[in-house]
C-alpha atoms as a PDB file:
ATOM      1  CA  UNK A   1     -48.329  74.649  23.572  1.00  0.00           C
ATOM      2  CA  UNK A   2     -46.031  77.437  24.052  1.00  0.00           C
ATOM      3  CA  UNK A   3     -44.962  79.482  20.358  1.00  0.00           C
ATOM      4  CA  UNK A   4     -41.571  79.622  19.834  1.00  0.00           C
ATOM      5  CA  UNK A   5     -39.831  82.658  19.977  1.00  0.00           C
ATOM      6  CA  UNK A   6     -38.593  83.915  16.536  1.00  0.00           C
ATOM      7  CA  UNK A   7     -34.728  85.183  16.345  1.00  0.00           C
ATOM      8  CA  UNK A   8     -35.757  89.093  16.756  1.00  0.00           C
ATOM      9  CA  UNK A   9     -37.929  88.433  19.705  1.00  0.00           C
ATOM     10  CA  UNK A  10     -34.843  86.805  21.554  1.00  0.00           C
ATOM     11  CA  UNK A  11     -32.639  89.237  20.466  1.00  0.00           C
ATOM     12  CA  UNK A  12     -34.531  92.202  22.229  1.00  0.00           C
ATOM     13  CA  UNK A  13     -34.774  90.405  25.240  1.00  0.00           C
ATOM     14  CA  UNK A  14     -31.267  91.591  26.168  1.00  0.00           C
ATOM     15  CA  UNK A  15     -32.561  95.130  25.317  1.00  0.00           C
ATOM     16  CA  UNK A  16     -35.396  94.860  28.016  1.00  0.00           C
ATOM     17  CA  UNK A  17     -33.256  92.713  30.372  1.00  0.00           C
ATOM     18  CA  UNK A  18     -30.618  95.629  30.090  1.00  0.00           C
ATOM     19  CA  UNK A  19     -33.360  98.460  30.684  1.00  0.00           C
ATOM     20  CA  UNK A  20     -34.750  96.632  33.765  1.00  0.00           C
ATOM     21  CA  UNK A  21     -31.642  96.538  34.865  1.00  0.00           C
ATOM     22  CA  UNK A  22     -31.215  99.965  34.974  1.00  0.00           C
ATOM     23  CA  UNK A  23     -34.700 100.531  36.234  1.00  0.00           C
ATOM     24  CA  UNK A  24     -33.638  98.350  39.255  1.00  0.00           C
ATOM     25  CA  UNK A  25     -30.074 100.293  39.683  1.00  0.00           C
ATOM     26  CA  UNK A  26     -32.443 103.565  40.361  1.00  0.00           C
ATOM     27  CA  UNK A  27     -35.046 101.824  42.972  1.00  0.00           C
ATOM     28  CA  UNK A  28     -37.980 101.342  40.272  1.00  0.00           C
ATOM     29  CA  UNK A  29     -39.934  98.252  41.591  1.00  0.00           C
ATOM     30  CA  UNK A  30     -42.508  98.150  38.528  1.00  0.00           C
ATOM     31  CA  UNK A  31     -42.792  99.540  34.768  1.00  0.00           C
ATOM     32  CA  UNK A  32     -45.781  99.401  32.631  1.00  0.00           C
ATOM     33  CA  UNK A  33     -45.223  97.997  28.840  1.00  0.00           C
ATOM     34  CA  UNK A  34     -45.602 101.563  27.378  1.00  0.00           C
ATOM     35  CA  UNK A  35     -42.935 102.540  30.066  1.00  0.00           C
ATOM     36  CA  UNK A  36     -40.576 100.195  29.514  1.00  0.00           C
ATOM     37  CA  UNK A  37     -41.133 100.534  25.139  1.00  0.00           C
ATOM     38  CA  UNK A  38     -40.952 103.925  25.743  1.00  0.00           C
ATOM     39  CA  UNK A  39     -37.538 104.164  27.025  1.00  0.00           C
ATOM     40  CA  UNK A  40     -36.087 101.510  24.202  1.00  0.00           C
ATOM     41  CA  UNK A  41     -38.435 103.569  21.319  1.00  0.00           C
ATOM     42  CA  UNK A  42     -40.527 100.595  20.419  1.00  0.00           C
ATOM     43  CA  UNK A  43     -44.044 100.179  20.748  1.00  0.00           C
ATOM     44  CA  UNK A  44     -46.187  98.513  23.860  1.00  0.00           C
ATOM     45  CA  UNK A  45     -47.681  95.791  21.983  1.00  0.00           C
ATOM     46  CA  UNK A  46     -44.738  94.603  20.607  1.00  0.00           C
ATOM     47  CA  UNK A  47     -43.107  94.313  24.368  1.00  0.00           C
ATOM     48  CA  UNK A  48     -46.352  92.363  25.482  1.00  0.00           C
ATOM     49  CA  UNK A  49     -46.180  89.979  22.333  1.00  0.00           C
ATOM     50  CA  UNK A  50     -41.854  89.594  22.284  1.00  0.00           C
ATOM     51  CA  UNK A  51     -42.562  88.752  26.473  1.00  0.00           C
ATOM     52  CA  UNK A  52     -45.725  86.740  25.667  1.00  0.00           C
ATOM     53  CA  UNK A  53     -43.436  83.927  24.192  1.00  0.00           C
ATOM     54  CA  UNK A  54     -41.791  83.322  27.807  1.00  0.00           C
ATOM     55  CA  UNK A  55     -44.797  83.065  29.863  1.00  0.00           C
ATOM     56  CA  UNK A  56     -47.425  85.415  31.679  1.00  0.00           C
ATOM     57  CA  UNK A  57     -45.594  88.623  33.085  1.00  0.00           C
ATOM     58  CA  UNK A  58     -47.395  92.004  34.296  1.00  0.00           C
ATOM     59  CA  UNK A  59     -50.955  91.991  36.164  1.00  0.00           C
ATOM     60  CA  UNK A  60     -53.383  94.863  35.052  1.00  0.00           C
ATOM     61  CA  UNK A  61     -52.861  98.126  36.390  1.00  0.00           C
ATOM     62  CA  UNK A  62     -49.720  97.350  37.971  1.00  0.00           C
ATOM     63  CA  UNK A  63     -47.015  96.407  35.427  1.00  0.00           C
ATOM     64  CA  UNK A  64     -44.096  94.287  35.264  1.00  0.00           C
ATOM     65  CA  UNK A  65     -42.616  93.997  38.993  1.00  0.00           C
ATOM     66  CA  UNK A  66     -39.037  94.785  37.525  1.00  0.00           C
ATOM     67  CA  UNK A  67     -37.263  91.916  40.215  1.00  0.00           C
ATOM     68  CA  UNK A  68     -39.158  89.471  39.300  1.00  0.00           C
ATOM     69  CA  UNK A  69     -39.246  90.056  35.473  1.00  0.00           C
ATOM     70  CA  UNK A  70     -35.421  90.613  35.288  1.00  0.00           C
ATOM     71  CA  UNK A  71     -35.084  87.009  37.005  1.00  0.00           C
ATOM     72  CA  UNK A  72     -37.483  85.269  34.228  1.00  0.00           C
ATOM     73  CA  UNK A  73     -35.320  86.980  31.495  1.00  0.00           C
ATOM     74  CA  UNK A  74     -32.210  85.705  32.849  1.00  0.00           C
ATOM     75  CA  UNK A  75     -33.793  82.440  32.948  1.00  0.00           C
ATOM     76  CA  UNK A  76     -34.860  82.466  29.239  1.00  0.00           C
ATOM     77  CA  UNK A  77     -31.524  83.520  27.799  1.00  0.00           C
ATOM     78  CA  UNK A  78     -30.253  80.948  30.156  1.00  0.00           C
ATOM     79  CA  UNK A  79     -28.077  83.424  32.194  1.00  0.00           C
ATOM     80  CA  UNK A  80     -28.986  82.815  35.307  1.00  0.00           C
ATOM     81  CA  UNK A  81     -26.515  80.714  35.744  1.00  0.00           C
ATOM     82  CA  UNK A  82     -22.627  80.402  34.823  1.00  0.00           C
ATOM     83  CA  UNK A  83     -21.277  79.834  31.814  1.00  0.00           C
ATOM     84  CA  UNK A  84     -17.658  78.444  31.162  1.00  0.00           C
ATOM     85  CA  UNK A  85     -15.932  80.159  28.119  1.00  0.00           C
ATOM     86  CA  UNK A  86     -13.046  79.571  26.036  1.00  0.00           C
ATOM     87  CA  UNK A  87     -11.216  82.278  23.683  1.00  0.00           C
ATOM     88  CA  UNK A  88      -9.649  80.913  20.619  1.00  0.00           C
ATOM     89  CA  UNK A  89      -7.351  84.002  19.546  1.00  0.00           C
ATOM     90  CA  UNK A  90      -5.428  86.368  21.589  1.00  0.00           C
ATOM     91  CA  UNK A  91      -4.720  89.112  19.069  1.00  0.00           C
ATOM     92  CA  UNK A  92      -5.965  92.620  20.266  1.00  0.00           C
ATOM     93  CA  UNK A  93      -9.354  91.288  19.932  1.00  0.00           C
ATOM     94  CA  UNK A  94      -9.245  88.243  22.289  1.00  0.00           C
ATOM     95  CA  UNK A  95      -7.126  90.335  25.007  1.00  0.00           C
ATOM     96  CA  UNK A  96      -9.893  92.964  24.865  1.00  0.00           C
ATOM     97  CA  UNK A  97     -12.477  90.092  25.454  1.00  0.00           C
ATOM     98  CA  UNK A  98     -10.393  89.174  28.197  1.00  0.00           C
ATOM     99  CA  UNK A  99      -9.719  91.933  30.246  1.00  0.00           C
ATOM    100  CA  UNK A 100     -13.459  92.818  29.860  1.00  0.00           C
ATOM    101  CA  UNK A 101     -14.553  92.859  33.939  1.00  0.00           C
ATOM    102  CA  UNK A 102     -18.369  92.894  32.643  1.00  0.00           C
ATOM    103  CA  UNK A 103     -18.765  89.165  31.681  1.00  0.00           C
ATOM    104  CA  UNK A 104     -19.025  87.716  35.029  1.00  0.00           C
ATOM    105  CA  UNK A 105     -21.316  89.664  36.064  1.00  0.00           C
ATOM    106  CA  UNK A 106     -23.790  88.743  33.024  1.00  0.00           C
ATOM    107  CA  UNK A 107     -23.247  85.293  33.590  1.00  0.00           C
ATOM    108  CA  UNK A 108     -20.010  83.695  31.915  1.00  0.00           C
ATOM    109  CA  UNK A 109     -16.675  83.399  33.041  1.00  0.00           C
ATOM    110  CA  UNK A 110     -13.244  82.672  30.818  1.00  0.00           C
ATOM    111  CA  UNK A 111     -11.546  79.668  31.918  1.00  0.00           C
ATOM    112  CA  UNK A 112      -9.371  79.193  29.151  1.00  0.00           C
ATOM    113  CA  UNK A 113      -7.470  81.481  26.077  1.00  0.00           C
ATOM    114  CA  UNK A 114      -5.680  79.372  23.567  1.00  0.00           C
ATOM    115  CA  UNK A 115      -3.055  80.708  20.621  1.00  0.00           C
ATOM    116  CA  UNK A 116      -0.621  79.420  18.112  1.00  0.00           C
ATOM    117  CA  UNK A 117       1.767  82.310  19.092  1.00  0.00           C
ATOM    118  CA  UNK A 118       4.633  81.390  21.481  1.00  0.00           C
ATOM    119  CA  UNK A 119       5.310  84.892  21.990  1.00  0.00           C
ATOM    120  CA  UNK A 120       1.682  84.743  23.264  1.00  0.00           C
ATOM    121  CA  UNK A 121       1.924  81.578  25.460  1.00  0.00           C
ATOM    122  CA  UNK A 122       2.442  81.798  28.797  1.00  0.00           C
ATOM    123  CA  UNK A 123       0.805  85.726  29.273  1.00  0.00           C
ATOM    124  CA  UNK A 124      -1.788  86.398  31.762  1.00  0.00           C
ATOM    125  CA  UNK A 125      -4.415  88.088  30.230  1.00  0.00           C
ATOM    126  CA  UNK A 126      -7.683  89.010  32.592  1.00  0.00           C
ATOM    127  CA  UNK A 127      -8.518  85.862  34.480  1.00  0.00           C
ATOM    128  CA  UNK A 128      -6.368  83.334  32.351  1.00  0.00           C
ATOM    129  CA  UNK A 129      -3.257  82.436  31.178  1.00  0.00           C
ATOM    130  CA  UNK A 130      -2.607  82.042  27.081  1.00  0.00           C
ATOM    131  CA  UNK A 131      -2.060  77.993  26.271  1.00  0.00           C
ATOM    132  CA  UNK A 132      -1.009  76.295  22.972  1.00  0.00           C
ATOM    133  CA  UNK A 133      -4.358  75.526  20.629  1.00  0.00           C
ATOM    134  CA  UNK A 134      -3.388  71.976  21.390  1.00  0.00           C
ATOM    135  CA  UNK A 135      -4.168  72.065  25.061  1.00  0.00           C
ATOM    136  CA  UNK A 136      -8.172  73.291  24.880  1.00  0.00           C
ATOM    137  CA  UNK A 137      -9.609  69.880  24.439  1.00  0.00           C
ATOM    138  CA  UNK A 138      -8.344  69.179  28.114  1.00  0.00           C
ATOM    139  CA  UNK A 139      -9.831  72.651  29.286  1.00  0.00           C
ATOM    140  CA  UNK A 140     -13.061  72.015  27.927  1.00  0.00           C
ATOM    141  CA  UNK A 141     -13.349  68.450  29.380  1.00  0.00           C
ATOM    142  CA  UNK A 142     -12.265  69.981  32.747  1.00  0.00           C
ATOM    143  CA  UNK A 143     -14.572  72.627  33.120  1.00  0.00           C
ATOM    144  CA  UNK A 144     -17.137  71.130  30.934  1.00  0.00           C
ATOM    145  CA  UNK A 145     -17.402  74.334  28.516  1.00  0.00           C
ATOM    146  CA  UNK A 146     -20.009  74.993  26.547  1.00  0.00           C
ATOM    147  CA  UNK A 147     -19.173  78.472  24.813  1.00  0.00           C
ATOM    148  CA  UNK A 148     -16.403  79.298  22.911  1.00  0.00           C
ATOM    149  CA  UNK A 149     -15.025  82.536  20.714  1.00  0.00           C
ATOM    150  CA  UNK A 150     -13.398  82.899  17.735  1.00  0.00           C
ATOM    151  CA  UNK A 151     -11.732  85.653  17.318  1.00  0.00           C
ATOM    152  CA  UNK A 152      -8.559  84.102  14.546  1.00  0.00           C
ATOM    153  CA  UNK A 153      -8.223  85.106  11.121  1.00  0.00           C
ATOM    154  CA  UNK A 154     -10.737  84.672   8.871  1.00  0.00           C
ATOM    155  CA  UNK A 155      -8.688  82.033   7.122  1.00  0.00           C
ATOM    156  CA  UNK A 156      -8.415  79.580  10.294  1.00  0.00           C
ATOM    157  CA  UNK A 157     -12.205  79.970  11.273  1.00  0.00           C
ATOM    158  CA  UNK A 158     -12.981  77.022   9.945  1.00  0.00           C
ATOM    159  CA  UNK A 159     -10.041  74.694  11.582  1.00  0.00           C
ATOM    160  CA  UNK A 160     -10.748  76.374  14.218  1.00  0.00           C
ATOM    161  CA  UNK A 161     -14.473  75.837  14.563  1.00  0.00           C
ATOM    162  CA  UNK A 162     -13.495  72.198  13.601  1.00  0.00           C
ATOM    163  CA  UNK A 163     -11.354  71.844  16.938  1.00  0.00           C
ATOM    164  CA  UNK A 164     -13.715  73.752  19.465  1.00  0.00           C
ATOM    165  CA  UNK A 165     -16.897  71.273  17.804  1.00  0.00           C
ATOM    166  CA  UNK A 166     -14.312  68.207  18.083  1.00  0.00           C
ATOM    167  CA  UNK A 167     -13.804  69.549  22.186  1.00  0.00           C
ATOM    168  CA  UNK A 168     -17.146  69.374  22.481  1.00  0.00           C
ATOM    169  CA  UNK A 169     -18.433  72.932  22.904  1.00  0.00           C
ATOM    170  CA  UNK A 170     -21.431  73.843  22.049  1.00  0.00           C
ATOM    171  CA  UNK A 171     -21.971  77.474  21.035  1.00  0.00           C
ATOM    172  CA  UNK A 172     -19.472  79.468  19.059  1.00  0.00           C
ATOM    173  CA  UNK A 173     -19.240  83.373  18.814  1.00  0.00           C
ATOM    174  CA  UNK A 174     -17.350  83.879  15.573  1.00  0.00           C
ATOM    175  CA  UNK A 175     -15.746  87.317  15.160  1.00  0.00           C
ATOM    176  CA  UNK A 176     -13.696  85.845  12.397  1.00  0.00           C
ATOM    177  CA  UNK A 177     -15.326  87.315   9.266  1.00  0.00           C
ATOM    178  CA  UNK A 178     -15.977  84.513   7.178  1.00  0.00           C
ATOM    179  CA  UNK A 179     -18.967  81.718   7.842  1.00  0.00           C
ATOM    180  CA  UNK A 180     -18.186  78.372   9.003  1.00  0.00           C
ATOM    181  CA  UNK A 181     -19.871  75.318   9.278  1.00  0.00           C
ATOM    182  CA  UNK A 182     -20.603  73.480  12.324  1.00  0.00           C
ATOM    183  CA  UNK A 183     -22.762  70.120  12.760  1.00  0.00           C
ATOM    184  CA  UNK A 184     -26.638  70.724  13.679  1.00  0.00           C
ATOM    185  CA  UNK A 185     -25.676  70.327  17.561  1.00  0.00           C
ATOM    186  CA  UNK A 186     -23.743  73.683  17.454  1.00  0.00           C
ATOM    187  CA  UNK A 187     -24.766  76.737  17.804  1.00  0.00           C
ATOM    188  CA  UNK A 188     -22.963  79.477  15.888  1.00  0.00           C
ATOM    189  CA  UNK A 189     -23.613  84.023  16.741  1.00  0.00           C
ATOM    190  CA  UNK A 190     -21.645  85.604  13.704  1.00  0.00           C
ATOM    191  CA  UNK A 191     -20.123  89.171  14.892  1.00  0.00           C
ATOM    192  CA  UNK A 192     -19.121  90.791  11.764  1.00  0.00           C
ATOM    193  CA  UNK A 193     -17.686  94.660  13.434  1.00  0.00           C
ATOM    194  CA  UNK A 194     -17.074  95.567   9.951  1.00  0.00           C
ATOM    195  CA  UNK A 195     -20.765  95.160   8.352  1.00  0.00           C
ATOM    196  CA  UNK A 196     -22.082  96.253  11.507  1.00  0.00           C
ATOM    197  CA  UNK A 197     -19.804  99.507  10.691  1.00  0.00           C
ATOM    198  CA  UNK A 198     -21.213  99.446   6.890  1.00  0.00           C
ATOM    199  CA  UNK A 199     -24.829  99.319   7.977  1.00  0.00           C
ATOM    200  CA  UNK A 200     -24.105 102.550  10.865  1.00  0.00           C
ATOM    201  CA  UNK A 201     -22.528 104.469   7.755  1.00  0.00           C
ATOM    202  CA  UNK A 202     -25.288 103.180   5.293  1.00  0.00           C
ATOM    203  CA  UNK A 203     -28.019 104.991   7.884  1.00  0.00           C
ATOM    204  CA  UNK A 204     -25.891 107.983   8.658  1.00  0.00           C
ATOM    205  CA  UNK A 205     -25.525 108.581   4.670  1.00  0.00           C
ATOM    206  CA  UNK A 206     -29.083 108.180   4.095  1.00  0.00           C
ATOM    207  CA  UNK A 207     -30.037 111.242   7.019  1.00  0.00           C
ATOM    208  CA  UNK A 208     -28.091 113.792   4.664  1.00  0.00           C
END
């Protein structure tokens, strides 16, 4: 029976996937697991054990053949494929979501940005054009969306969340910083900037 993965293990598989990437961009066709934990300053045996929860990779002597171990990466974070997105807030947030050219390439693609604002409603932003709140239930349904972000004020999260579940997506990326609650079938990826700010100045404080 194959382990599942704890949360950190998942988590650094975009770190290797990104690395291989790389590798690939400058011709390398294989990496060792000291190579390749090296480069990201971790250690060998935990890149064996975080990979050894997705299946066999590497043969002895040889490595990882960086192609091929890429493409079972993508599979596992399930990006090997296309994922529809929706943005729920087009403050300077959302449009900077948006206009961001380097989602399609990693697998997901905006189809829809919704707002409250009608001085918002109606403006291309990146690939979409800025609807009333009120229309995203018909988006979803239409291009079967899975994924949606928050990115609203922390004090309509939680309507919010309750509209995108009520759609029927099935992942939310909250920016918002506040929790919300969700039912069990929904996935929720909090993305506080600010903490993530307090914790970089909490290590830089601690180096003086």
């Amino acid at each position: 029976m194959q382990r599942v993965p704890p949360n950190p293990a998942v988590q650094r598989l975009s770190l290797y996937l990104r690395r291989l990437e790389q590798l690939a961009a400058d011709g390398t066709e294989t990496v060792s697991s000291n190579q390749l934990a090296a480069s990201l300053h971790r250690t060998a045996a935990q890149v064996r054990k975080d990979l050894g929860y997705f299946g066999q990779f590497g043969r002895p002597g040889v490595g990882y053949r960086v192609g091929a171990l890429m493409e079972a990466l993508r599979h596992a974070l399930g990006t090997d494929r296309t994922w529809e997105a929706v943005v729920v807030g087009v403050g300077d947030l959302g449009r900077a979501l948006l206009r961001f050219k380097g989602f399609p390439t990693r697998g997901f693609q905006f189809v829809g940005a919704f707002d409250i604002s009608a001085a918002k409603i109606g403006k291309q932003f990146g690939p979409v054009r800025v609807q009333h709140i009120d229309e995203m239930p018909a988006v979803v349904r239409r291009h079967d969306v899975r994924l949606a972000v928050l990115a609203v004020p922390p004090e309509a999260a939680q309507d919010v969340a309750d509209r995108v579940c009520a759609a029927g997506v099935r992942g939310i990326l909250n920016f918002a910083p506040s929790p919300i609650d969700v039912p069990p079938r929904v996935a929720v990826c909090p993305v506080d900037l600010a903490a993530s700010l307090e914790q970089l100045s909490f290590q830089v404080s601690a180096m003086r």
